[in-house]
C-alpha atoms as a PDB file:
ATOM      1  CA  UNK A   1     -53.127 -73.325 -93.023  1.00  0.00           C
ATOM      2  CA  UNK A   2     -52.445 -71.520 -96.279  1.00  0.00           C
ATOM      3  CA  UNK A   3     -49.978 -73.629 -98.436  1.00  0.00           C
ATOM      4  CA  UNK A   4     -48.558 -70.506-100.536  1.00  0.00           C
ATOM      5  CA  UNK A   5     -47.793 -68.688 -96.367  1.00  0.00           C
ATOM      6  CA  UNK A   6     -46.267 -71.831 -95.129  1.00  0.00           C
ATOM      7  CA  UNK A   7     -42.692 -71.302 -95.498  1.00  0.00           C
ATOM      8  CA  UNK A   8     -43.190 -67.272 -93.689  1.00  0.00           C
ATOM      9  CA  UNK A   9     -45.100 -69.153 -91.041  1.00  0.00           C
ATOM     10  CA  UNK A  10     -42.175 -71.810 -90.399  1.00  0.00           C
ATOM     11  CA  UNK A  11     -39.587 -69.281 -89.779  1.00  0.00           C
ATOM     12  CA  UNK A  12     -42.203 -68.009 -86.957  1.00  0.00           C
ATOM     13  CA  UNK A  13     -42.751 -70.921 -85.228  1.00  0.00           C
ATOM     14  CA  UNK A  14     -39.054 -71.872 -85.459  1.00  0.00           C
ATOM     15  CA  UNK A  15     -38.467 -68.394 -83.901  1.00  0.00           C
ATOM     16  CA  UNK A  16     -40.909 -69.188 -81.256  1.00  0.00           C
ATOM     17  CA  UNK A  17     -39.546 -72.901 -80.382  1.00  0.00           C
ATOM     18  CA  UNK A  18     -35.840 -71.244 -79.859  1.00  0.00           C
ATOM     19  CA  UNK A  19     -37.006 -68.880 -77.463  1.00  0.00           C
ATOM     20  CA  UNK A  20     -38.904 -71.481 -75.089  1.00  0.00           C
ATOM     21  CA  UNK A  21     -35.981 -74.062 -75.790  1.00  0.00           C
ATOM     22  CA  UNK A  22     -33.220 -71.232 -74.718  1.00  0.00           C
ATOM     23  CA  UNK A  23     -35.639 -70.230 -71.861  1.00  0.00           C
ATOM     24  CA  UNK A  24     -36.168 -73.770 -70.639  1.00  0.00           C
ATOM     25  CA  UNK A  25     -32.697 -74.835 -70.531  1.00  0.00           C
ATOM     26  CA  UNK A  26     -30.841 -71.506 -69.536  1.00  0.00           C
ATOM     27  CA  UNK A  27     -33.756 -70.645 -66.287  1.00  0.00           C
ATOM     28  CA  UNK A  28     -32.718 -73.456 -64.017  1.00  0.00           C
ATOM     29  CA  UNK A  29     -29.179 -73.459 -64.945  1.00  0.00           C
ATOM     30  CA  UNK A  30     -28.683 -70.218 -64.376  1.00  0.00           C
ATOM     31  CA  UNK A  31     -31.016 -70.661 -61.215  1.00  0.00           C
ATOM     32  CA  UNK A  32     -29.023 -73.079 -59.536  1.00  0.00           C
ATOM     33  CA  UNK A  33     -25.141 -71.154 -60.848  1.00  0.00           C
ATOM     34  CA  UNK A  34     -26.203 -67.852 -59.331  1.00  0.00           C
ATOM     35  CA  UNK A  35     -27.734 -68.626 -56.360  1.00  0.00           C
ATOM     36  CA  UNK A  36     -25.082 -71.097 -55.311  1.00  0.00           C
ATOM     37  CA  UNK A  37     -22.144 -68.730 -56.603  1.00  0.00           C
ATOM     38  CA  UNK A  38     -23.333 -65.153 -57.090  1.00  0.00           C
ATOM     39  CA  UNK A  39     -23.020 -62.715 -54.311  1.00  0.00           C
ATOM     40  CA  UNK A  40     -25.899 -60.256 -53.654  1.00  0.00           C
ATOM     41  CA  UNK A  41     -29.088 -59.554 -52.508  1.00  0.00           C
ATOM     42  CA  UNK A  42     -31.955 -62.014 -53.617  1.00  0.00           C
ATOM     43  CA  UNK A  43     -33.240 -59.344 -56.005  1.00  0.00           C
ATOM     44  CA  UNK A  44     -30.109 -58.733 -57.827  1.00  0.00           C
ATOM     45  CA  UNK A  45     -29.879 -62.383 -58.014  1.00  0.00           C
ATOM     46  CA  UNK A  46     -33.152 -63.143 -59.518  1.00  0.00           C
ATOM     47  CA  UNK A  47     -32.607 -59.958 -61.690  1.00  0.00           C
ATOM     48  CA  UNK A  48     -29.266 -61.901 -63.084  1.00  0.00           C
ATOM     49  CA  UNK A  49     -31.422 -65.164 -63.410  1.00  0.00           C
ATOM     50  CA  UNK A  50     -33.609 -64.062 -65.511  1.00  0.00           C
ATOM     51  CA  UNK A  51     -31.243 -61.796 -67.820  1.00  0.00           C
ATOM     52  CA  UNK A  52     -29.578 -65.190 -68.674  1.00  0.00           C
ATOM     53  CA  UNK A  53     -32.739 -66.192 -69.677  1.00  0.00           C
ATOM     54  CA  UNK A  54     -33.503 -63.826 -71.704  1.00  0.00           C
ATOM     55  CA  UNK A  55     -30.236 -63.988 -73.354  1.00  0.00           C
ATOM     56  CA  UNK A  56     -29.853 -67.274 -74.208  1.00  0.00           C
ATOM     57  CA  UNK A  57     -33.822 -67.275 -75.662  1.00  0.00           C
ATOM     58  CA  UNK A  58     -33.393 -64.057 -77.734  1.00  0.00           C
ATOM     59  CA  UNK A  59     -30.420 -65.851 -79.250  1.00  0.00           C
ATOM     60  CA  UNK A  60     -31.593 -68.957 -80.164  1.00  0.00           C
ATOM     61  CA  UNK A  61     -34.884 -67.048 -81.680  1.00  0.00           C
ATOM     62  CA  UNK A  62     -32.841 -64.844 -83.658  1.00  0.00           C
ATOM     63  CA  UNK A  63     -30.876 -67.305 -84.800  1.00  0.00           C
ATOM     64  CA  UNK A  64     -33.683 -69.530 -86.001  1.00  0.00           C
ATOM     65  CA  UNK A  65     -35.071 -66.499 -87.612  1.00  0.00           C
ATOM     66  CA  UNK A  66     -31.961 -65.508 -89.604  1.00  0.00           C
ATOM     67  CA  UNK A  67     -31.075 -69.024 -90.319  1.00  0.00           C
ATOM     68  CA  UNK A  68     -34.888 -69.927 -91.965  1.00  0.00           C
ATOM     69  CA  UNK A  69     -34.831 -67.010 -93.522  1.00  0.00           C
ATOM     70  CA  UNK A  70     -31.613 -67.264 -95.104  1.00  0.00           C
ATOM     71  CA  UNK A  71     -32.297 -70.517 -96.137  1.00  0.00           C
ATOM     72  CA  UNK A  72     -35.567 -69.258 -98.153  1.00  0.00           C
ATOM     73  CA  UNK A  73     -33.672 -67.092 -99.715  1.00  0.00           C
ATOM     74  CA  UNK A  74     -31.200 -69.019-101.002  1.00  0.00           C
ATOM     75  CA  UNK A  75     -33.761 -71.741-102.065  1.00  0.00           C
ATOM     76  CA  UNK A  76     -35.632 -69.223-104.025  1.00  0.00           C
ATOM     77  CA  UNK A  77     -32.301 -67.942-105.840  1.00  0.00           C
ATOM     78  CA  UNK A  78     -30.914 -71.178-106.207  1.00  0.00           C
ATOM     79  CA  UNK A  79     -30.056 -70.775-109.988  1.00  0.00           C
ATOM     80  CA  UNK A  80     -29.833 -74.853-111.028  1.00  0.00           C
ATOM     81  CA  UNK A  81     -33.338 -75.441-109.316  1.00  0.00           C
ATOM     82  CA  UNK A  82     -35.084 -72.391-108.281  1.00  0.00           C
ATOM     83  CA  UNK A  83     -37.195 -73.392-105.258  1.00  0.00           C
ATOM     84  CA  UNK A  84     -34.855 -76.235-104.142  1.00  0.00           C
ATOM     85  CA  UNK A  85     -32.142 -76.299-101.485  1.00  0.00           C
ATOM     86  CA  UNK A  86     -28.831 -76.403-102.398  1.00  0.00           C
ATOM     87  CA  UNK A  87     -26.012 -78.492-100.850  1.00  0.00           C
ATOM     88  CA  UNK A  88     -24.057 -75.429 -99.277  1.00  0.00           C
ATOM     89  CA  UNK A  89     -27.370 -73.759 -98.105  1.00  0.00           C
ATOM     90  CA  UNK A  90     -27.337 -74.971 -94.299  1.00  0.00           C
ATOM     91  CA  UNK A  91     -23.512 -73.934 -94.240  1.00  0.00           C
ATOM     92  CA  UNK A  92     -23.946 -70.412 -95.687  1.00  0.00           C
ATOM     93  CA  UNK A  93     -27.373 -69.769 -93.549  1.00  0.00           C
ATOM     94  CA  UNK A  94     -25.600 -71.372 -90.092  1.00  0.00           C
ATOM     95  CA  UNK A  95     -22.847 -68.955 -90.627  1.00  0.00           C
ATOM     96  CA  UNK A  96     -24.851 -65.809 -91.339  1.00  0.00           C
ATOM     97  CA  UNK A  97     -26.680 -66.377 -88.236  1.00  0.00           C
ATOM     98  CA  UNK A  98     -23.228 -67.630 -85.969  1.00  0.00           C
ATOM     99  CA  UNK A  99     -22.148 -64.387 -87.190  1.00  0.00           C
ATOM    100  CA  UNK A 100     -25.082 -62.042 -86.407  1.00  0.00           C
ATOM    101  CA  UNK A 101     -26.257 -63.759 -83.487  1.00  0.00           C
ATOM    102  CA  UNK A 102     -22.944 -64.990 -81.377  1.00  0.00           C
ATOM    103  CA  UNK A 103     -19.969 -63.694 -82.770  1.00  0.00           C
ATOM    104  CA  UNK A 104     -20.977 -59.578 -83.143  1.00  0.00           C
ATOM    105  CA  UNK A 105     -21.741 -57.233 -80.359  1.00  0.00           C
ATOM    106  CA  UNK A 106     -20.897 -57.795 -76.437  1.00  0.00           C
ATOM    107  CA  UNK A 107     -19.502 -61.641 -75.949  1.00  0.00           C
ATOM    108  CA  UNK A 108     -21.371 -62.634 -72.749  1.00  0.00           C
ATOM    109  CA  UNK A 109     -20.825 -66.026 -71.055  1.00  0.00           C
ATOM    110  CA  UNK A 110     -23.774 -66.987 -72.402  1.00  0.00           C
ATOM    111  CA  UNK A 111     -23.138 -66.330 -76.255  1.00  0.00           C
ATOM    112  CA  UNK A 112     -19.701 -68.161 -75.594  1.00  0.00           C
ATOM    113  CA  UNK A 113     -21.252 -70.978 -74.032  1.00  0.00           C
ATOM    114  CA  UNK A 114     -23.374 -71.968 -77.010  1.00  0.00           C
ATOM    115  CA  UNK A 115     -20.568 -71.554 -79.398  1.00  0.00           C
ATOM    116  CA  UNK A 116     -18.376 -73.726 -77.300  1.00  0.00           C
ATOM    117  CA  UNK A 117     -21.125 -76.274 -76.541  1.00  0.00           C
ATOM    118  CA  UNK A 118     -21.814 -76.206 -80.489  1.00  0.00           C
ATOM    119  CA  UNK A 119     -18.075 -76.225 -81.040  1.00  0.00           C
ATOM    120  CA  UNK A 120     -17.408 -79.534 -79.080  1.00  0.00           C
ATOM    121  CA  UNK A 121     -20.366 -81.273 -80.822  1.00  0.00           C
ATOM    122  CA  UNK A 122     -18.927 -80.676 -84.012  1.00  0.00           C
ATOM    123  CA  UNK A 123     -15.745 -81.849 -83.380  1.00  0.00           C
ATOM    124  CA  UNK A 124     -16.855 -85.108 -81.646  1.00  0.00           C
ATOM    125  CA  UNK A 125     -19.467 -86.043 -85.372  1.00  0.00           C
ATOM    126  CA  UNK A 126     -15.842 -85.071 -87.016  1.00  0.00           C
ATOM    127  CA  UNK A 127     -14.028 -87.827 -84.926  1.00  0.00           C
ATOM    128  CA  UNK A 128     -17.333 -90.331 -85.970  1.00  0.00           C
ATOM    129  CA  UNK A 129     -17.361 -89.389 -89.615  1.00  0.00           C
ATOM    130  CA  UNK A 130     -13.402 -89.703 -89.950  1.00  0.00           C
ATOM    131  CA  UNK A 131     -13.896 -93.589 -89.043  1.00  0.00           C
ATOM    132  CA  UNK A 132     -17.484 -93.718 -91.137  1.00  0.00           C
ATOM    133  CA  UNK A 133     -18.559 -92.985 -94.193  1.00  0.00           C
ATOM    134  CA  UNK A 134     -20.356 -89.400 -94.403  1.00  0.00           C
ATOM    135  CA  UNK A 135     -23.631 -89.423 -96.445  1.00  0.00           C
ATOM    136  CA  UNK A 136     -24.536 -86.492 -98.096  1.00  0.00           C
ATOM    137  CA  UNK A 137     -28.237 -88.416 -97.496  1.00  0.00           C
ATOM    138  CA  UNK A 138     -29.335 -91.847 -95.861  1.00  0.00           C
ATOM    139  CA  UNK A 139     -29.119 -93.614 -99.221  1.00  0.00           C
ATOM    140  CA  UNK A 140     -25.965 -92.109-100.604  1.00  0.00           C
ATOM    141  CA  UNK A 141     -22.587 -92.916 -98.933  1.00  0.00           C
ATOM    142  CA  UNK A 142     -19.895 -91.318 -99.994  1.00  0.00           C
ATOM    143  CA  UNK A 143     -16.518 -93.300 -98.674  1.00  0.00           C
ATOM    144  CA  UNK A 144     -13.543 -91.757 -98.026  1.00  0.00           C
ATOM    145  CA  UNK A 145     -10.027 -93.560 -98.820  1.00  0.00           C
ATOM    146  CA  UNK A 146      -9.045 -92.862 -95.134  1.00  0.00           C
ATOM    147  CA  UNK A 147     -12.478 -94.953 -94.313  1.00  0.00           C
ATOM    148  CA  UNK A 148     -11.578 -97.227 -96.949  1.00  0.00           C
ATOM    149  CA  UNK A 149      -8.256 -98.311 -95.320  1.00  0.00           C
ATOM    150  CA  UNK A 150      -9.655 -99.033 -91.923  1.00  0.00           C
ATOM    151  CA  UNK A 151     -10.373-102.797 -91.029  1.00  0.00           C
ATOM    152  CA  UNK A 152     -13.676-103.548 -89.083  1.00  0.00           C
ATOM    153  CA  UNK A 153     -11.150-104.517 -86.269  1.00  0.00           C
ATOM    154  CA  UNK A 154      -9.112-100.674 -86.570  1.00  0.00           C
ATOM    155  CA  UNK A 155     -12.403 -99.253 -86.790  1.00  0.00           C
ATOM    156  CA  UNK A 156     -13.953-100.994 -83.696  1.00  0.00           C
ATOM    157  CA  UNK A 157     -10.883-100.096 -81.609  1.00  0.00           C
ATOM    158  CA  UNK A 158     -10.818 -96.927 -82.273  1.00  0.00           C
ATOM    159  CA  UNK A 159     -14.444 -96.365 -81.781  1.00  0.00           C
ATOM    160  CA  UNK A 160     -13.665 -97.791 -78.295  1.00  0.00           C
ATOM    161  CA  UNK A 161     -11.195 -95.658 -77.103  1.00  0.00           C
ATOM    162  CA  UNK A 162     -12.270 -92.311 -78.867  1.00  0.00           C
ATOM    163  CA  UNK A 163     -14.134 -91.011 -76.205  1.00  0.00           C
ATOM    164  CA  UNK A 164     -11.836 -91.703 -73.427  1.00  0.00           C
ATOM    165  CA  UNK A 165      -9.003 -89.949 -75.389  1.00  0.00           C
ATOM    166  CA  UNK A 166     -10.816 -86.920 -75.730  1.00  0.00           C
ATOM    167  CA  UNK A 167     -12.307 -86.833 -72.286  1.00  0.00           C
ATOM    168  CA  UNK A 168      -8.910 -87.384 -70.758  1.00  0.00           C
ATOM    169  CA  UNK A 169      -7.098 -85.016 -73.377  1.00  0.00           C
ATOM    170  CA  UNK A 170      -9.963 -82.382 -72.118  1.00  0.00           C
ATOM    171  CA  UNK A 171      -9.829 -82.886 -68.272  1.00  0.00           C
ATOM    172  CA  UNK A 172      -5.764 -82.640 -68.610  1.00  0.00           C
ATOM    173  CA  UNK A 173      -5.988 -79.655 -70.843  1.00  0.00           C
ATOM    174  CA  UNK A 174      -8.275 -77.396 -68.542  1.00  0.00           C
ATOM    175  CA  UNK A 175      -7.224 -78.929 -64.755  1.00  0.00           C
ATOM    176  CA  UNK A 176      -3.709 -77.359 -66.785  1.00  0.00           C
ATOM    177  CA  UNK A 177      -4.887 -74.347 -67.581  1.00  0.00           C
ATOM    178  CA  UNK A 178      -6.907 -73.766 -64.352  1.00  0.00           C
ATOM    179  CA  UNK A 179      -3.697 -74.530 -62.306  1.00  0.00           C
ATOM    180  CA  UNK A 180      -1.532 -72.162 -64.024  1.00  0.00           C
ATOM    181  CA  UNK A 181      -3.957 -70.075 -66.161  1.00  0.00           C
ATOM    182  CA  UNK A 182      -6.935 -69.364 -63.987  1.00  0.00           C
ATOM    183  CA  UNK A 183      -8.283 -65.945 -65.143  1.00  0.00           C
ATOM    184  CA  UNK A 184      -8.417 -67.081 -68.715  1.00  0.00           C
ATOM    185  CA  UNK A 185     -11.283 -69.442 -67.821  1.00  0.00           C
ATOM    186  CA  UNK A 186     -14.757 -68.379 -68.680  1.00  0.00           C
ATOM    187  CA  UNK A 187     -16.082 -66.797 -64.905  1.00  0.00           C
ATOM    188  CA  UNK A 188     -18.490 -69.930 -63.832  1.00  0.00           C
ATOM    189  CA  UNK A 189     -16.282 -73.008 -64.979  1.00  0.00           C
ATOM    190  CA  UNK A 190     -13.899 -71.202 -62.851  1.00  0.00           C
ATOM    191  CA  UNK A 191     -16.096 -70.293 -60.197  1.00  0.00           C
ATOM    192  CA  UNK A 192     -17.124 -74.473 -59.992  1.00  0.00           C
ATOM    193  CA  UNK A 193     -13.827 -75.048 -60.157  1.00  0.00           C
ATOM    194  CA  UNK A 194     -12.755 -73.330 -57.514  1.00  0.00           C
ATOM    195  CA  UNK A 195     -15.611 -74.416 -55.532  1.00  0.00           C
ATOM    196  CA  UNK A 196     -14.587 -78.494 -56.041  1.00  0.00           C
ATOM    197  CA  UNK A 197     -10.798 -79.059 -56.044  1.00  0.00           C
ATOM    198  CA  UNK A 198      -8.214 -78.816 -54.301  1.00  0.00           C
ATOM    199  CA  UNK A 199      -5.654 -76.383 -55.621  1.00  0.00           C
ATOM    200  CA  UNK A 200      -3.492 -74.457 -53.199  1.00  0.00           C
ATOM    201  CA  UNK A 201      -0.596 -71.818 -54.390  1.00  0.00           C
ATOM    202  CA  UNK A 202       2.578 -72.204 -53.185  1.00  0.00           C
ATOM    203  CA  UNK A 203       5.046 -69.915 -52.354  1.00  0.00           C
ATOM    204  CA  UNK A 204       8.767 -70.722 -51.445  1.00  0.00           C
ATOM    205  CA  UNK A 205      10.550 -68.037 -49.486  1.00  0.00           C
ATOM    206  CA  UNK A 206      13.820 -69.022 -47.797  1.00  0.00           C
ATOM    207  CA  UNK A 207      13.022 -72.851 -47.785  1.00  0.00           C
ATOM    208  CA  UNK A 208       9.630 -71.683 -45.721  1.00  0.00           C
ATOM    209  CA  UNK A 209       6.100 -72.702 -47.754  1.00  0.00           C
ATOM    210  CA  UNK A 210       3.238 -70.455 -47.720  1.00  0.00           C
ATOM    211  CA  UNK A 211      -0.023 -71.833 -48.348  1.00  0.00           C
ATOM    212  CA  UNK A 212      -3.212 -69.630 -49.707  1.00  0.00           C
ATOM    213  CA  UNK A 213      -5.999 -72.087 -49.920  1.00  0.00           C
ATOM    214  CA  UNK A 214      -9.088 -71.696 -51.734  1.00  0.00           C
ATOM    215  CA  UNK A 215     -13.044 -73.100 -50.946  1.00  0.00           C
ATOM    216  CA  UNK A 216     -12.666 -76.664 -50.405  1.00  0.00           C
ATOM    217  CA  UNK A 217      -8.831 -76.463 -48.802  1.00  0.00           C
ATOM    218  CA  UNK A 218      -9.571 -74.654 -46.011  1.00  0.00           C
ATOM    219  CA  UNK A 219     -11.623 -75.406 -43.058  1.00  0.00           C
ATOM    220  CA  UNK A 220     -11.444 -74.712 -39.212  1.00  0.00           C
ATOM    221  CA  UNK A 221     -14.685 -76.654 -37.671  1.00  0.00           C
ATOM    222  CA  UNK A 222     -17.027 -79.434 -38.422  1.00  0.00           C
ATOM    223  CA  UNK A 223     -19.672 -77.245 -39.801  1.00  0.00           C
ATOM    224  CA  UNK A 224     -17.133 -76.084 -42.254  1.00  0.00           C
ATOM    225  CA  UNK A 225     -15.878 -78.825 -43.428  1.00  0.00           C
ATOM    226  CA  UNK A 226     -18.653 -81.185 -44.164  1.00  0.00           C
ATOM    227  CA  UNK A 227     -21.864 -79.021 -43.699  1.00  0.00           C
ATOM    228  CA  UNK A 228     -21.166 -75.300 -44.941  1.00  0.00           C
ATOM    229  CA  UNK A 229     -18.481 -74.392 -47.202  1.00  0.00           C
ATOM    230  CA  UNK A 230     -16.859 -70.830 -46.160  1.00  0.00           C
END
């Protein structure tokens, strides 16, 4: 409860709420993902389970540390008002830690699933700010000429079809890839993907068709078809 230990004692409990936070969301995703797609014995399964885990929580902690501690540092050398954050702080801190955390050493699905889930965020509050004014704070705007131009009326309809744009533009863009492009797909969107849809390879040979189906094109019984996927 010391005042002059508080800012040491935030970048601990900020390490310790990204741990449970990656632990809590990676255990039963990765719960349900390897059990329904890995291969193996149930040991090697739970084994791969809770590596994931582990993972994603060691990330997110070190991240949180290196990013709180980064941004002490800069407050404390900040040379217009020592002790006060500056406006660049977050951006030099967040990419220190992006950098030490996700983008050195081995690149596991996991690392490269929080970048792209990060990623994607970002670019959607880019779409809202290009359409609103971006405040450096909640009583500042700062307009931009584009948002300027816009009438209520161009604003509202592009507010309304923004979203379906960019989830059609992003189903096209990896059904696309998946058809023709498979092994360039991170391993489990392309192990769900190949679970789900129907997406059989064709081969012509002298006007005959040869047909290699995959999970849900092929089935010889009942059981198979509706009750147990082979």
């Amino acid at each position: 409860m010391n005042p002059a230990l508080h800012p040491l004692l935030a970048i601990l409990k900020s390490a310790r709420n990204g741990a449970v936070y990656g632990a809590k969301v990676r255990f039963p995703h990765a719960l349900v993902m390897v059990f329904m797609f890995r291969k193996g014995t149930f040991r090697e399964k739970v084994g791969l389970v809770l590596k994931a885990t582990r993972q994603h929580a060691s990330n997110l902690a070190r991240f949180a540390t290196i990013y709180k501690t980064a941004m002490l540092v800069l407050r404390l050398l900040n040379p217009v008002r020592p002790g006060k954050e500056g406006p660049y702080d977050t951006l030099l801190a967040g990419g220190l830690g992006g950098y030490l955390v996700f983008g050195r050493g081995h690149q596991s699905s996991v690392k490269q699933q929080i970048v792209i889930y990060v990623f994607a965020r970002v670019v959607l509050a880019i779409a809202k700010l290009s359409i609103e004014s971006p405040r450096m704070t909640a009583t500042t705007p700062t307009p931009t000429l584009w948002t300027q131009r816009l009438s209520p009326a161009t604003k509202a309809r592009i507010q309304e079809n923004a979203w379906p744009a960019f989830a059609a533009l992003s189903w096209a863009l990896v059904m696309y890839v998946f058809r023709w492009q498979p092994e360039s797909i991170q391993s489990s969107l392309k192990s769900s993907m190949k679970y789900m849809y129907v997406l059989p390879r064709v081969l012509w040979s002298l006007l005959l068709i040869r047909v290699r189906y995959v999970n849900s094109d092929h089935w010889d019984n009942f059981r198979n078809f509706l009750i147990y996927n082979t």
